[in-house]
Protein backbone atom coordinates (compact mmCIF):
# COMPACT_ATOMS: atom_id res chain seq x y z
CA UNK A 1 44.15 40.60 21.51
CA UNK A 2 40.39 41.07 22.45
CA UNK A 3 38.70 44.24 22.73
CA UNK A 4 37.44 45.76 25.94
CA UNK A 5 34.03 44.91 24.74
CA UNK A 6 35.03 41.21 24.10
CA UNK A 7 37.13 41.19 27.44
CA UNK A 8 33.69 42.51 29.36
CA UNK A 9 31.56 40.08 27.13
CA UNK A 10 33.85 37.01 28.22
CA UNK A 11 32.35 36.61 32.05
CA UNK A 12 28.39 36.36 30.80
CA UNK A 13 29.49 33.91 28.24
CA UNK A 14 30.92 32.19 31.46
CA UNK A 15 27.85 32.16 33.32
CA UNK A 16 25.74 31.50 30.74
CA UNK A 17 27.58 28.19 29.67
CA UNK A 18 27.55 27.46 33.50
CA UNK A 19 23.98 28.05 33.92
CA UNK A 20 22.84 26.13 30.46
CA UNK A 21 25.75 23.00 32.31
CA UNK A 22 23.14 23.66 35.59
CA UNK A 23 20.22 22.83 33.44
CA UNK A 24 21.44 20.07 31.76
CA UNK A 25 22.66 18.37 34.70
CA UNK A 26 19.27 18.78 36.79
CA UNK A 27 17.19 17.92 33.59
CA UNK A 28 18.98 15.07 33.13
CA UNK A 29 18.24 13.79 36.84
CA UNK A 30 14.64 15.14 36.82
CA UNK A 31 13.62 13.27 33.12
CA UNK A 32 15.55 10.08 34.28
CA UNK A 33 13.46 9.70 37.62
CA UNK A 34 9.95 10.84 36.45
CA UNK A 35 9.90 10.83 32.45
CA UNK A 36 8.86 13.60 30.17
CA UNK A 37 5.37 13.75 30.90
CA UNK A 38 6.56 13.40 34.80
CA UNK A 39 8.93 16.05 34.93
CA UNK A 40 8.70 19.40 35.81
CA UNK A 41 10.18 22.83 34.71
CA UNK A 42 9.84 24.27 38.24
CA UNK A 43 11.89 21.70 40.08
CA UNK A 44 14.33 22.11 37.37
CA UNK A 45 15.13 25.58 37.77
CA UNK A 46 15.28 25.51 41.37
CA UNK A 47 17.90 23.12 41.39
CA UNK A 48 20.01 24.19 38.42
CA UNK A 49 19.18 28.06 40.42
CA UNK A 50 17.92 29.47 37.44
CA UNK A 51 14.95 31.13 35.85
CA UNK A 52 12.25 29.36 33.51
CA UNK A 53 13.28 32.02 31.06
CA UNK A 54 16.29 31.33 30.79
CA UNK A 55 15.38 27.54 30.37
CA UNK A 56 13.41 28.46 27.34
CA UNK A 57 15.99 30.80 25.95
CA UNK A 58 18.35 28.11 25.68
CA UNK A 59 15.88 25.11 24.85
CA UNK A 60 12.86 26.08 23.54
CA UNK A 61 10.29 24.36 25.56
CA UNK A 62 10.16 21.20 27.92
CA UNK A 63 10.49 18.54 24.77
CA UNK A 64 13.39 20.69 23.23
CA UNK A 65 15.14 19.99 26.52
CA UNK A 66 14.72 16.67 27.06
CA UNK A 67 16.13 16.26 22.90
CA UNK A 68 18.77 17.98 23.79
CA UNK A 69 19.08 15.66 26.79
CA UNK A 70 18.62 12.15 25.24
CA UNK A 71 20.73 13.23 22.30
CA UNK A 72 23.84 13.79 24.53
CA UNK A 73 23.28 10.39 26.31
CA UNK A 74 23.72 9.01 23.65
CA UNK A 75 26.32 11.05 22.09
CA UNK A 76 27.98 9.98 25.91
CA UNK A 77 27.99 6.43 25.48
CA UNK A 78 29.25 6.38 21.71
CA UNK A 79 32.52 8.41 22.94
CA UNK A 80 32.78 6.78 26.54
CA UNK A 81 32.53 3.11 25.07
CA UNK A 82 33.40 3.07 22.00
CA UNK A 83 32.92 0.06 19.74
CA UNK A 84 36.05 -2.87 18.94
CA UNK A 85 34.61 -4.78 16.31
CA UNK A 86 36.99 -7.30 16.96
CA UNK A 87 36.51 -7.97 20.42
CA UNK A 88 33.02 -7.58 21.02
CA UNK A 89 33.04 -9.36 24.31
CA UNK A 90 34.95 -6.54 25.68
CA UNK A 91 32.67 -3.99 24.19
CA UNK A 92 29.75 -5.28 25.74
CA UNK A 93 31.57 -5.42 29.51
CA UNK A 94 32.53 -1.87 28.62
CA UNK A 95 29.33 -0.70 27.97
CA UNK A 96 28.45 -2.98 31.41
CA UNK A 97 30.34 -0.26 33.16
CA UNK A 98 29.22 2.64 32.08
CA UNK A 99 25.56 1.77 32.72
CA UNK A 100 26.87 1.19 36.16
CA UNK A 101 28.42 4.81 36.02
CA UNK A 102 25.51 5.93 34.59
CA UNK A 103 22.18 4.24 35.11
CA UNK A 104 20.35 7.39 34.81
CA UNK A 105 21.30 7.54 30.67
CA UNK A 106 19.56 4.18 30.22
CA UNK A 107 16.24 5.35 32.51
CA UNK A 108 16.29 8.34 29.55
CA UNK A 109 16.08 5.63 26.84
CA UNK A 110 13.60 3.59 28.72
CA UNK A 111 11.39 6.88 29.03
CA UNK A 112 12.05 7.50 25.36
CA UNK A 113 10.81 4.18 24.57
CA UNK A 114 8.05 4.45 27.03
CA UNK A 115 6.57 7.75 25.69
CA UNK A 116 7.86 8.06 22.44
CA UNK A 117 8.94 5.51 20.24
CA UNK A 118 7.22 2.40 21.29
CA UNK A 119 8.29 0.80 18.02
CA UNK A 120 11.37 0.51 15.43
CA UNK A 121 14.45 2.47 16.45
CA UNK A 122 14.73 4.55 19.36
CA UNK A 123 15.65 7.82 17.74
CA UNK A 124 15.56 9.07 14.26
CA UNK A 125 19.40 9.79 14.12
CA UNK A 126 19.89 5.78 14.71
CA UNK A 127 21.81 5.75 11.09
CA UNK A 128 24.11 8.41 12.14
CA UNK A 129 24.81 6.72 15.43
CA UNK A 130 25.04 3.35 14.37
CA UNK A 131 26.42 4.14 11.25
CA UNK A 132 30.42 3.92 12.06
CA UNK A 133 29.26 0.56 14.67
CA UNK A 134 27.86 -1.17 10.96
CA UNK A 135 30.66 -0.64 9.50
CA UNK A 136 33.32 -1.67 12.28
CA UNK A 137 30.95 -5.35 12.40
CA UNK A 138 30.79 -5.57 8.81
CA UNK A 139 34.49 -5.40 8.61
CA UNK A 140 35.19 -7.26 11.66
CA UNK A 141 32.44 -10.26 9.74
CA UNK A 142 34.57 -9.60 6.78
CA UNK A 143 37.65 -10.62 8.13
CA UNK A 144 36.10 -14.12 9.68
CA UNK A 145 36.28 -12.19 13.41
CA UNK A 146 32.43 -11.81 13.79
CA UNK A 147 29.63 -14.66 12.67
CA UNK A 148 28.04 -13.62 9.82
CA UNK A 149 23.95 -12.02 9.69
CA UNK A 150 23.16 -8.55 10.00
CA UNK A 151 25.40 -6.25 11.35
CA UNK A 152 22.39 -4.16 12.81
CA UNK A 153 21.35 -7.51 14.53
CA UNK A 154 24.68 -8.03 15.61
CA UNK A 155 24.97 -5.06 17.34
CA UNK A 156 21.56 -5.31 18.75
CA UNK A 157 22.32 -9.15 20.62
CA UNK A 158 25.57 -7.11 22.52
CA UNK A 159 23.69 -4.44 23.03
CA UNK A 160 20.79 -6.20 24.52
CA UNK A 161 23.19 -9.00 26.22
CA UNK A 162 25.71 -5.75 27.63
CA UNK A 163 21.80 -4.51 29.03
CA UNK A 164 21.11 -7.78 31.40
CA UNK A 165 21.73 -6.33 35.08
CA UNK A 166 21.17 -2.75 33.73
CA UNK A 167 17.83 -0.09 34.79
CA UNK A 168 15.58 -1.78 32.26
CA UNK A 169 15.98 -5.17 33.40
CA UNK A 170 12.71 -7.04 34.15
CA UNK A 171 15.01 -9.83 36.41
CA UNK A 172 17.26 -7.71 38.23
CA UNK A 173 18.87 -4.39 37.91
CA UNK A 174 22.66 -3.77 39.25
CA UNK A 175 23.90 -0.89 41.09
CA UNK A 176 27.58 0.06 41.53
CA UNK A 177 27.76 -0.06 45.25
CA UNK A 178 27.80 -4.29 45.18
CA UNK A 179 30.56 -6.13 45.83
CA UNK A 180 33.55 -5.78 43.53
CA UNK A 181 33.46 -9.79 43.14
CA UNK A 182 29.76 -10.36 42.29
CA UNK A 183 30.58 -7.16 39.33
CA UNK A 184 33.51 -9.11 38.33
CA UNK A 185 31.63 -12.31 38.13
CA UNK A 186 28.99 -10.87 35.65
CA UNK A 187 31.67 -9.70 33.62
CA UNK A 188 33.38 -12.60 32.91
CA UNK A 189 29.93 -14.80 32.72
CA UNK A 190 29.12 -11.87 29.90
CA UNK A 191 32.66 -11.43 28.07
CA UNK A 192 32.28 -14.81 27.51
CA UNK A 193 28.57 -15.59 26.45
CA UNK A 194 29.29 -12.76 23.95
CA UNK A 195 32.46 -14.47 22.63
CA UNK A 196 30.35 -17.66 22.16
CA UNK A 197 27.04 -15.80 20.84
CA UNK A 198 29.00 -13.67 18.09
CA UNK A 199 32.75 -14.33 17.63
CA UNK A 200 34.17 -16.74 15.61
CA UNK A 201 36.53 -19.60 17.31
């Protein structure tokens, strides 16, 4: 059993996770409609009703944040959709869905790329990311499931093909309030252009 002190300790560790949730949550809205250059600490803290102290207690400075934001996008996407080597035609209508869920996670990339990495990979974790994805490909290749090449440049054509209707789009960019139909027409066009780009018959 905790001691008084821990007991008393236990509701500001409450807030505190609630308030550093608060940030997150407007950060991640404010950075995915006006980029890191475009964002601002001030609108921030009014809507997560908080303090720029406290902001910079928990993240350092306005870069430190948005890391911290991008990071767990990622992180989100990994865990939400993860990869099945051997059916990557259902991977990339999974990962279809979530940018519908989520189209503000893919504006953060697009901003990353924008003002930060205009080249190469997007972040400098991309081998631990990507890492567990090689290796499912590879495997999947290994048993005759997945056409051979690169398992990086697998991953990149579902990635990229999974991306057609999604925020960075230069043709058209979906939204999850169309019709149910028109959704489920894209996903069967893409579950099986994917099939036919990267599985084996």
């Amino acid at each position: 059993m905790g001691t008084l002190a821990d007991m008393d300790a236990q509701p500001s560790t409450f807030r505190g996770a609630a308030t550093r949730g608060r940030i997150l949550d407007a950060a991640t809205q404010e950075f995915a409609e006006h980029g890191i250059a475009g964002a601002r600490i001030d609108r921030i803290v009014a809507a997560a009703r908080t303090n720029k102290a406290q902001l910079y207690a928990y993240f350092g400075n306005k870069e430190g944040l948005f890391d911290a934001i991008f990071l767990a996008s990622l992180e989100r996407i990994v865990n939400v959709v993860p990869i099945d080597a051997t059916d990557l035609s259902d991977w990339a209508v999974r990962l279809y869905d979530e940018y519908l869920r989520r189209p503000d996670l893919i504006r953060l990339a697009t901003w990353t790329r924008l003002e930060r990495r205009p080249t190469g990979h997007l972040v400098a974790r991309a081998d631990h990311l990507n890492d567990h994805k090689l290796h499912a490909i590879a495997d999947a290749q290994a048993a005759g499931l997945v056409i051979p090449g690169d398992p990086f440049d697998v991953m990149a054509l579902v990635i990229a093909m999974s991306m057609t209707w999604s925020p960075v789009s230069n043709v058209y960019t979906a939204t999850a309030d169309e019709p149910q139909d028109l959704h489920d027409r894209r996903r069967t066009f893409l579950r099986e252009s994917v099939r036919r780009a990267v599985m084996t018959p």
